[in-house]
PDB file of N, CA and C in Angstrom:
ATOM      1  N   UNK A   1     -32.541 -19.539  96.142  1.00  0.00           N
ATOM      2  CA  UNK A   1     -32.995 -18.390  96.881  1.00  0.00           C
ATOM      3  C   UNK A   1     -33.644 -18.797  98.193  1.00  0.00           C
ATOM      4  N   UNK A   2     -34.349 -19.648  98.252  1.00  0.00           N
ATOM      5  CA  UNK A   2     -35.147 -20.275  99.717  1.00  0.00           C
ATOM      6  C   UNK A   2     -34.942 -21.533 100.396  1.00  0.00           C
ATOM      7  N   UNK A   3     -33.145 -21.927  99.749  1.00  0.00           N
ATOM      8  CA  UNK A   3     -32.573 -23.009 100.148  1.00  0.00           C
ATOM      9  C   UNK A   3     -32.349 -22.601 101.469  1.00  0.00           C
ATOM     10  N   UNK A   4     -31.883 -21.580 102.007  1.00  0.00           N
ATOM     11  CA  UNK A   4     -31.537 -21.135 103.353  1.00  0.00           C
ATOM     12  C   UNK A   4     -32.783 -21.031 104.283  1.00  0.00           C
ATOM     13  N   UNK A   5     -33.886 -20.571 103.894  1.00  0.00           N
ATOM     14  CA  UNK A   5     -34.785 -20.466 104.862  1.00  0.00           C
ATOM     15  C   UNK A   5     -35.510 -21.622 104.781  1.00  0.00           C
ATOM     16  N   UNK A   6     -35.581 -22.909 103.785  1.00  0.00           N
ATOM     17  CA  UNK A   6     -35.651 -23.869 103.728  1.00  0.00           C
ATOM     18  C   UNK A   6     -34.882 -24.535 105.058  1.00  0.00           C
ATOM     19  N   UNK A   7     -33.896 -24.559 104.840  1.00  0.00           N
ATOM     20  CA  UNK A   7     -32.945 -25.456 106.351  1.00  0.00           C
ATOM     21  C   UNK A   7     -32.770 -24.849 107.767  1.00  0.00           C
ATOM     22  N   UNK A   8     -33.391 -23.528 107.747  1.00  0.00           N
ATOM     23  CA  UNK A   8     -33.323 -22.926 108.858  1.00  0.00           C
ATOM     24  C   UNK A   8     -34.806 -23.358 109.220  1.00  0.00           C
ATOM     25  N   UNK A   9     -35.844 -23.481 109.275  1.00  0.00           N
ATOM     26  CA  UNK A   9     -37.218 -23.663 109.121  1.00  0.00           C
ATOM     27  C   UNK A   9     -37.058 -25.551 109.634  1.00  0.00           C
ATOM     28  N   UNK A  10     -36.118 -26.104 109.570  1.00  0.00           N
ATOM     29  CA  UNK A  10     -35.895 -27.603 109.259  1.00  0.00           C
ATOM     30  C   UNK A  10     -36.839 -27.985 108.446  1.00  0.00           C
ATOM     31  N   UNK A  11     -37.138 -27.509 107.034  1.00  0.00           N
ATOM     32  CA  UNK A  11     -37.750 -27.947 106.249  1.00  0.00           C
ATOM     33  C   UNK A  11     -36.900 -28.818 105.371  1.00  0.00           C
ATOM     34  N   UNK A  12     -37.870 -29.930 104.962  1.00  0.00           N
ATOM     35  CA  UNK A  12     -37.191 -31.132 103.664  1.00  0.00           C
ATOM     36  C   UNK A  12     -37.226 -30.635 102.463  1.00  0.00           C
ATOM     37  N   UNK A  13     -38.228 -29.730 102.032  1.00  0.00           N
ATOM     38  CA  UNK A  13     -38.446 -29.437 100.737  1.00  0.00           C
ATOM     39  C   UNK A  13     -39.069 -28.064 100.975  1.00  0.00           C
ATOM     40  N   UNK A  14     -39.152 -27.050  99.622  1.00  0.00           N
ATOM     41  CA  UNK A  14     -40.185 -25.810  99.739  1.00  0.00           C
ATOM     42  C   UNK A  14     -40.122 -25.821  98.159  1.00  0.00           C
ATOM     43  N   UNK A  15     -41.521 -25.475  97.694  1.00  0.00           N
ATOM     44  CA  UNK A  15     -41.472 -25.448  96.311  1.00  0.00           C
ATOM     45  C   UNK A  15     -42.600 -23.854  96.411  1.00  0.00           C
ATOM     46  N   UNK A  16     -42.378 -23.725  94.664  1.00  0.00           N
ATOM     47  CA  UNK A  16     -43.005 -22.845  94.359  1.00  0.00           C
ATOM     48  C   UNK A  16     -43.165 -23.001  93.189  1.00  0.00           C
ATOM     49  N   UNK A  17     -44.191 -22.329  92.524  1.00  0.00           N
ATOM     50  CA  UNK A  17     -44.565 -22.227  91.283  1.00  0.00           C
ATOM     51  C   UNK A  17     -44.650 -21.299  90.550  1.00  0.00           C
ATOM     52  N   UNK A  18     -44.524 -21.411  89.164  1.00  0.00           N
ATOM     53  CA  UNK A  18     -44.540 -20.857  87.681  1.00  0.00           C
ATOM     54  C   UNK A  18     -45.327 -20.304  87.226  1.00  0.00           C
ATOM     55  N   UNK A  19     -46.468 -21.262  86.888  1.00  0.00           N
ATOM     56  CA  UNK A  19     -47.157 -21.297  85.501  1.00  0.00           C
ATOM     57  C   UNK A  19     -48.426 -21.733  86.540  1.00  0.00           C
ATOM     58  N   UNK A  20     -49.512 -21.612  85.941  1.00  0.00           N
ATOM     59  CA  UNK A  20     -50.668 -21.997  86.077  1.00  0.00           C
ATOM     60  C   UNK A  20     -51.261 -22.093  85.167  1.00  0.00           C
ATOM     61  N   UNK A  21     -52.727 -22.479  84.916  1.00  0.00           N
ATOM     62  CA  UNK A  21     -53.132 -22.969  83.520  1.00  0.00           C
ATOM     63  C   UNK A  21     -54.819 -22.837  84.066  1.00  0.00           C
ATOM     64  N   UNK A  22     -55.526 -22.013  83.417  1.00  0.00           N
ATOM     65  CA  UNK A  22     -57.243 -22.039  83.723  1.00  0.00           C
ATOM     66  C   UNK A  22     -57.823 -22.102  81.688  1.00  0.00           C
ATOM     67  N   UNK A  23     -58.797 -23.253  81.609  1.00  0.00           N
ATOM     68  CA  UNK A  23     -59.594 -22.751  79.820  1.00  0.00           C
ATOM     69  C   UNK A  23     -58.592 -22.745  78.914  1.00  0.00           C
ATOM     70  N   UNK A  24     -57.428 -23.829  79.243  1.00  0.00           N
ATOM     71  CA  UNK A  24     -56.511 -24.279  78.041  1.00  0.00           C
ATOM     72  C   UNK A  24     -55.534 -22.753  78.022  1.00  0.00           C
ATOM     73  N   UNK A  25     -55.649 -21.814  78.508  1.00  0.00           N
ATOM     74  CA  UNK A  25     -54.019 -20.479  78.889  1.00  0.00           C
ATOM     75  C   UNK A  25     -53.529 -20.558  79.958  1.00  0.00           C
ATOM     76  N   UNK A  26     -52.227 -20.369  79.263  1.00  0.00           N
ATOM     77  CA  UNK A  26     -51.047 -21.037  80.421  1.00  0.00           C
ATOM     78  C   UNK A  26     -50.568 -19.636  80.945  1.00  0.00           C
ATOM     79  N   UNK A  27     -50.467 -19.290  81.961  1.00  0.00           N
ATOM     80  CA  UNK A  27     -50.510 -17.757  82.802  1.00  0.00           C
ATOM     81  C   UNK A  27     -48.784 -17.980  83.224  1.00  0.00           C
ATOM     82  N   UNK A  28     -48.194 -17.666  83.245  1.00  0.00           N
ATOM     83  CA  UNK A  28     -46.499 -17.171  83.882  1.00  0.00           C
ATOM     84  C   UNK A  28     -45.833 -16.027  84.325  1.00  0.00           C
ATOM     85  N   UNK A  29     -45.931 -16.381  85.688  1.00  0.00           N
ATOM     86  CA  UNK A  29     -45.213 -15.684  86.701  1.00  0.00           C
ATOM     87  C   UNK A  29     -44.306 -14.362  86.224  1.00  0.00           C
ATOM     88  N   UNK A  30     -43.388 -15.113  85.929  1.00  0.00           N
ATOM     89  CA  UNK A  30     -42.510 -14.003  85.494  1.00  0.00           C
ATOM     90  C   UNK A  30     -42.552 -12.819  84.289  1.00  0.00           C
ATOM     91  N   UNK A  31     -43.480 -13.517  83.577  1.00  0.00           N
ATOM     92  CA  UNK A  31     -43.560 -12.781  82.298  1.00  0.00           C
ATOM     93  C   UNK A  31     -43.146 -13.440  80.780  1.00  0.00           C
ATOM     94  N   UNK A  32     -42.048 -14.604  80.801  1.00  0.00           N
ATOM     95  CA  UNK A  32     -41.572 -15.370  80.293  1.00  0.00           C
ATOM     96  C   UNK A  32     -42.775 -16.255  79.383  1.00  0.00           C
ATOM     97  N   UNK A  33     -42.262 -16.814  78.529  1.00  0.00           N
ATOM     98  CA  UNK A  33     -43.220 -17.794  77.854  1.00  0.00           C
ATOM     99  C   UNK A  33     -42.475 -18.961  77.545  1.00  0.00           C
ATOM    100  N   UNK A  34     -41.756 -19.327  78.542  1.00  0.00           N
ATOM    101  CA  UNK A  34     -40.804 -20.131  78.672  1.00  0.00           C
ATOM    102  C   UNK A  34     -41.075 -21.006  79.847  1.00  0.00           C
ATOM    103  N   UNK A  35     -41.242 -22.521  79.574  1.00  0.00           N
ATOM    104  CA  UNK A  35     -40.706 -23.493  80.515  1.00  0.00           C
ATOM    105  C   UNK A  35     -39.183 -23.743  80.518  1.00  0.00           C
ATOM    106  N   UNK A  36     -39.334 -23.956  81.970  1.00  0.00           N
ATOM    107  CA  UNK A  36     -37.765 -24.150  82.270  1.00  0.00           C
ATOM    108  C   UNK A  36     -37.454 -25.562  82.951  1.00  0.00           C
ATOM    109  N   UNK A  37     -36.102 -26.554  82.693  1.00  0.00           N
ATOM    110  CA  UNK A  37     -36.408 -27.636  83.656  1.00  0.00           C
ATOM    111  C   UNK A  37     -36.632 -27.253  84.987  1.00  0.00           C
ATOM    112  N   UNK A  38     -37.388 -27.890  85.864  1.00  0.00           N
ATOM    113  CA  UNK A  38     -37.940 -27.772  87.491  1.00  0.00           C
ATOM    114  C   UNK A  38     -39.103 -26.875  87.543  1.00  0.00           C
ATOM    115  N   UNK A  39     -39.600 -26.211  86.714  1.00  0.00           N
ATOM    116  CA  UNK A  39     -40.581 -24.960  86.927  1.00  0.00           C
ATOM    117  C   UNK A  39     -41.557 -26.228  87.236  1.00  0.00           C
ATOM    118  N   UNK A  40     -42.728 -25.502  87.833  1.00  0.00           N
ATOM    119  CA  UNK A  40     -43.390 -26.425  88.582  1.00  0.00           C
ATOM    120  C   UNK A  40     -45.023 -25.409  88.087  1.00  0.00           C
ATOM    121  N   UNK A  41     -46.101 -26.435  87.538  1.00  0.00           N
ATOM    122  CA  UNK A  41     -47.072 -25.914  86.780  1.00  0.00           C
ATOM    123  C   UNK A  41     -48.391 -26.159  87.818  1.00  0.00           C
ATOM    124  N   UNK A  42     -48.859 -25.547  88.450  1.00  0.00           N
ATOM    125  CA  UNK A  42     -50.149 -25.386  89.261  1.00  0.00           C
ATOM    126  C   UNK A  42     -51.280 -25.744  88.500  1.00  0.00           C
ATOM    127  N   UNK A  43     -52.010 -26.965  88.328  1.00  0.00           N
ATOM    128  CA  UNK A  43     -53.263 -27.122  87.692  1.00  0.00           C
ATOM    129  C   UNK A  43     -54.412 -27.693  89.179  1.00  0.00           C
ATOM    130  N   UNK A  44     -55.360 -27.350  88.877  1.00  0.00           N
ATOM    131  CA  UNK A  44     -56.628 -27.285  89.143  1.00  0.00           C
ATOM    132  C   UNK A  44     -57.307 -28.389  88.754  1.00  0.00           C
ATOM    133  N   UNK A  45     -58.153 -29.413  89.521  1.00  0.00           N
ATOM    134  CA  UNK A  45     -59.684 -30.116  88.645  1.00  0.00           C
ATOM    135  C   UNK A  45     -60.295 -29.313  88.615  1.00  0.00           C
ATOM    136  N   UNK A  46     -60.372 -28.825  87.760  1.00  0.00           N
ATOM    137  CA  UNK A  46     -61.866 -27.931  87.130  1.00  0.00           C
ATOM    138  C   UNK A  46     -62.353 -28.260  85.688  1.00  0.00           C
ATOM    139  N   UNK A  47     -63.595 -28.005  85.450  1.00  0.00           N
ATOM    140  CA  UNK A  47     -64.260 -28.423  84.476  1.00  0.00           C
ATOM    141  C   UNK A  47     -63.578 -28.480  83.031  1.00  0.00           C
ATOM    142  N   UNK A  48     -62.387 -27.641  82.991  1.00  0.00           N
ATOM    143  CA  UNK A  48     -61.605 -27.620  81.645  1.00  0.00           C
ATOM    144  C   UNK A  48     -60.459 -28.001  81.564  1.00  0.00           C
ATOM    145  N   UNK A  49     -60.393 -29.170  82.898  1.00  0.00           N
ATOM    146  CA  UNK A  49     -59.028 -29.931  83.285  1.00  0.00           C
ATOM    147  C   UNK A  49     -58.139 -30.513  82.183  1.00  0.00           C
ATOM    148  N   UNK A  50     -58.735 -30.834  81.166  1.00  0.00           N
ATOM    149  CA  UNK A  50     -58.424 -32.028  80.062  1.00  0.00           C
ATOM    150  C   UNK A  50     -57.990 -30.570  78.831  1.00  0.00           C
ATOM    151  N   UNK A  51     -58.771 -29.768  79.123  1.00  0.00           N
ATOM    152  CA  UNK A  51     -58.127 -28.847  78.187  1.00  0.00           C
ATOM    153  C   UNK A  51     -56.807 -28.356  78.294  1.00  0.00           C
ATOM    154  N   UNK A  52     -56.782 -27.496  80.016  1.00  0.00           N
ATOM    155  CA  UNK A  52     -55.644 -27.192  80.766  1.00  0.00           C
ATOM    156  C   UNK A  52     -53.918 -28.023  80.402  1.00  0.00           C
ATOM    157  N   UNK A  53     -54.895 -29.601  80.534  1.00  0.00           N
ATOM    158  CA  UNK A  53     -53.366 -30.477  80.607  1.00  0.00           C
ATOM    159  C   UNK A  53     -53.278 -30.580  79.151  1.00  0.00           C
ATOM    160  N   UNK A  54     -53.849 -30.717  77.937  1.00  0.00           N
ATOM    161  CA  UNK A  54     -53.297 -30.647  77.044  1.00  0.00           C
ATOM    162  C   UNK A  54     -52.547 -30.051  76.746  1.00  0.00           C
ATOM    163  N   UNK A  55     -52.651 -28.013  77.096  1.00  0.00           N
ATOM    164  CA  UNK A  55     -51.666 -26.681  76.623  1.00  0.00           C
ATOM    165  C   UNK A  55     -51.259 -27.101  77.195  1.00  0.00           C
ATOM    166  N   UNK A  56     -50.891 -27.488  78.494  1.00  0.00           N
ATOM    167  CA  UNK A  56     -49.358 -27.971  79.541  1.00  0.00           C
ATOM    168  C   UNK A  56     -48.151 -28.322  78.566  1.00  0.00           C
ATOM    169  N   UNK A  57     -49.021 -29.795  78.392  1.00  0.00           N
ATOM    170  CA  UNK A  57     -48.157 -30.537  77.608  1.00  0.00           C
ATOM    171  C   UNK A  57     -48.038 -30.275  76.059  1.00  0.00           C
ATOM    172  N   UNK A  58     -48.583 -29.287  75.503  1.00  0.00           N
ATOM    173  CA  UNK A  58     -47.987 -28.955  74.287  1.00  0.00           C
ATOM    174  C   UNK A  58     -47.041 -28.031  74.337  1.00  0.00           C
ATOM    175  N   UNK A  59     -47.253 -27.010  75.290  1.00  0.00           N
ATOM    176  CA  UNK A  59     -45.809 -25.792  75.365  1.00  0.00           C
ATOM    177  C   UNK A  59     -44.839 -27.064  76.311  1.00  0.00           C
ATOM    178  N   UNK A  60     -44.596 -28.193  77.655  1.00  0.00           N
ATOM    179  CA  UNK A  60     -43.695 -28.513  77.632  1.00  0.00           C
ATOM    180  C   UNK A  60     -43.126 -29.203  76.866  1.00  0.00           C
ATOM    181  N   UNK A  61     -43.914 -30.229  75.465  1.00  0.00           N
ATOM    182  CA  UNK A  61     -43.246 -30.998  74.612  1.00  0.00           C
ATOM    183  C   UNK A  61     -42.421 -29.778  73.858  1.00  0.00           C
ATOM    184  N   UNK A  62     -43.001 -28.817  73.426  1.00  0.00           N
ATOM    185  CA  UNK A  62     -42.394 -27.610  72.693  1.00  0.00           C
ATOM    186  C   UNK A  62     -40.981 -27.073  72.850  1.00  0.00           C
ATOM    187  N   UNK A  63     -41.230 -27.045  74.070  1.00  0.00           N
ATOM    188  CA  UNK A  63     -39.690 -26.670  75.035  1.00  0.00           C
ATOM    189  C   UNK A  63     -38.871 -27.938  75.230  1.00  0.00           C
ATOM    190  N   UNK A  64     -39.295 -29.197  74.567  1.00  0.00           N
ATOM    191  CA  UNK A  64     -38.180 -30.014  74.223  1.00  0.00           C
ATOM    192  C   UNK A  64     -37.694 -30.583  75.699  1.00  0.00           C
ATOM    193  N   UNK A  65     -38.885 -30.444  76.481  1.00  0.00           N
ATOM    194  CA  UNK A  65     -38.813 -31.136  78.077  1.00  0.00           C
ATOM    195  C   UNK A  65     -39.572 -32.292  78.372  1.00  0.00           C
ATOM    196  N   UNK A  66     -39.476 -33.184  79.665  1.00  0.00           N
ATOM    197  CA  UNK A  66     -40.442 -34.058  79.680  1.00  0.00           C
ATOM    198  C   UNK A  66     -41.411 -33.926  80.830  1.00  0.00           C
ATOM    199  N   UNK A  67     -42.478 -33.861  81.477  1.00  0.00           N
ATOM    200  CA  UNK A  67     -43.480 -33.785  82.517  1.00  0.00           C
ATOM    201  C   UNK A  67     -42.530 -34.751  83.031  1.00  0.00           C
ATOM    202  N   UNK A  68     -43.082 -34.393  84.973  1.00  0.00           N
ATOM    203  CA  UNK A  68     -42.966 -35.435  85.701  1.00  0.00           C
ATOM    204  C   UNK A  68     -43.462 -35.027  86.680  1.00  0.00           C
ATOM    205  N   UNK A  69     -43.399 -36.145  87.613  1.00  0.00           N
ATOM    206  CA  UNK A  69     -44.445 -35.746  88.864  1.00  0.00           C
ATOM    207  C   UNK A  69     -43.853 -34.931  89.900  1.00  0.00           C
ATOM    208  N   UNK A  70     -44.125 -34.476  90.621  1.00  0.00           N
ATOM    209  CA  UNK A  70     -43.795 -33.706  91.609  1.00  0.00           C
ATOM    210  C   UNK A  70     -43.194 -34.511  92.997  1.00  0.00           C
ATOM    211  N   UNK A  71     -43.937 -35.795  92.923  1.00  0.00           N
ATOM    212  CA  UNK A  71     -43.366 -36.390  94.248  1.00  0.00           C
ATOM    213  C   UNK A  71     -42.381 -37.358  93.995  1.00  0.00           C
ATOM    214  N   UNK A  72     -42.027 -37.513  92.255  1.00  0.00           N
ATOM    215  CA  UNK A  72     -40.506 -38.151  92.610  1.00  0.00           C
ATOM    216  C   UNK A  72     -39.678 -37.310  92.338  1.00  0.00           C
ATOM    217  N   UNK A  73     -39.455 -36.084  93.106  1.00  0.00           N
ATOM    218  CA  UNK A  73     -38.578 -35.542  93.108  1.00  0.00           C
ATOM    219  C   UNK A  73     -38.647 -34.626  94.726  1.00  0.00           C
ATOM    220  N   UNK A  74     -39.523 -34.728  95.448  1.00  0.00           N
ATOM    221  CA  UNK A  74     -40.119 -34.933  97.054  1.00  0.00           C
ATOM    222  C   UNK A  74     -38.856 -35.662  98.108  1.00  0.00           C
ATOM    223  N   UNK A  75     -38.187 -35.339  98.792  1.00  0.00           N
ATOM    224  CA  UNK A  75     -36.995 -36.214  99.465  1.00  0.00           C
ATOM    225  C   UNK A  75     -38.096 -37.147 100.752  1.00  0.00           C
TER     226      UNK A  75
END
């Protein structure tokens, strides 16, 4: 959808996000309770950081996906 205004812009990359995560609940965009491969998860340092990334990674192990970083996949 924003591949075009991506290359018109001469942009390298444009991302957007999914999911966010505040106090261990994972919030989604769409309505879905679904990770998808590439969805891209917005976390925060905040005081319940360690909580946050745990639900991350229990709904993405769930969904039978693997985490990865964001900048190896950055051109």
């Amino acid at each position: 959808m924003y591949k075009r205004q991506v290359k018109d812009c001469k942009m390298k990359a444009s991302f957007t996000w999914m999911e966010t995560t505040n106090k261990g609940k994972i919030r989604f965009q769409n309505g879905q309770k679904l990770i998808n491969p590439g969805d891209i998860i917005l976390m925060h340092f905040r005081p319940a950081f360690i909580e946050d990334f745990l639900a991350v990674l229990k709904v993405i192990h769930k969904s039978g996906l693997t985490p990865a970083l964001l900048e190896d996949y950055i051109p």
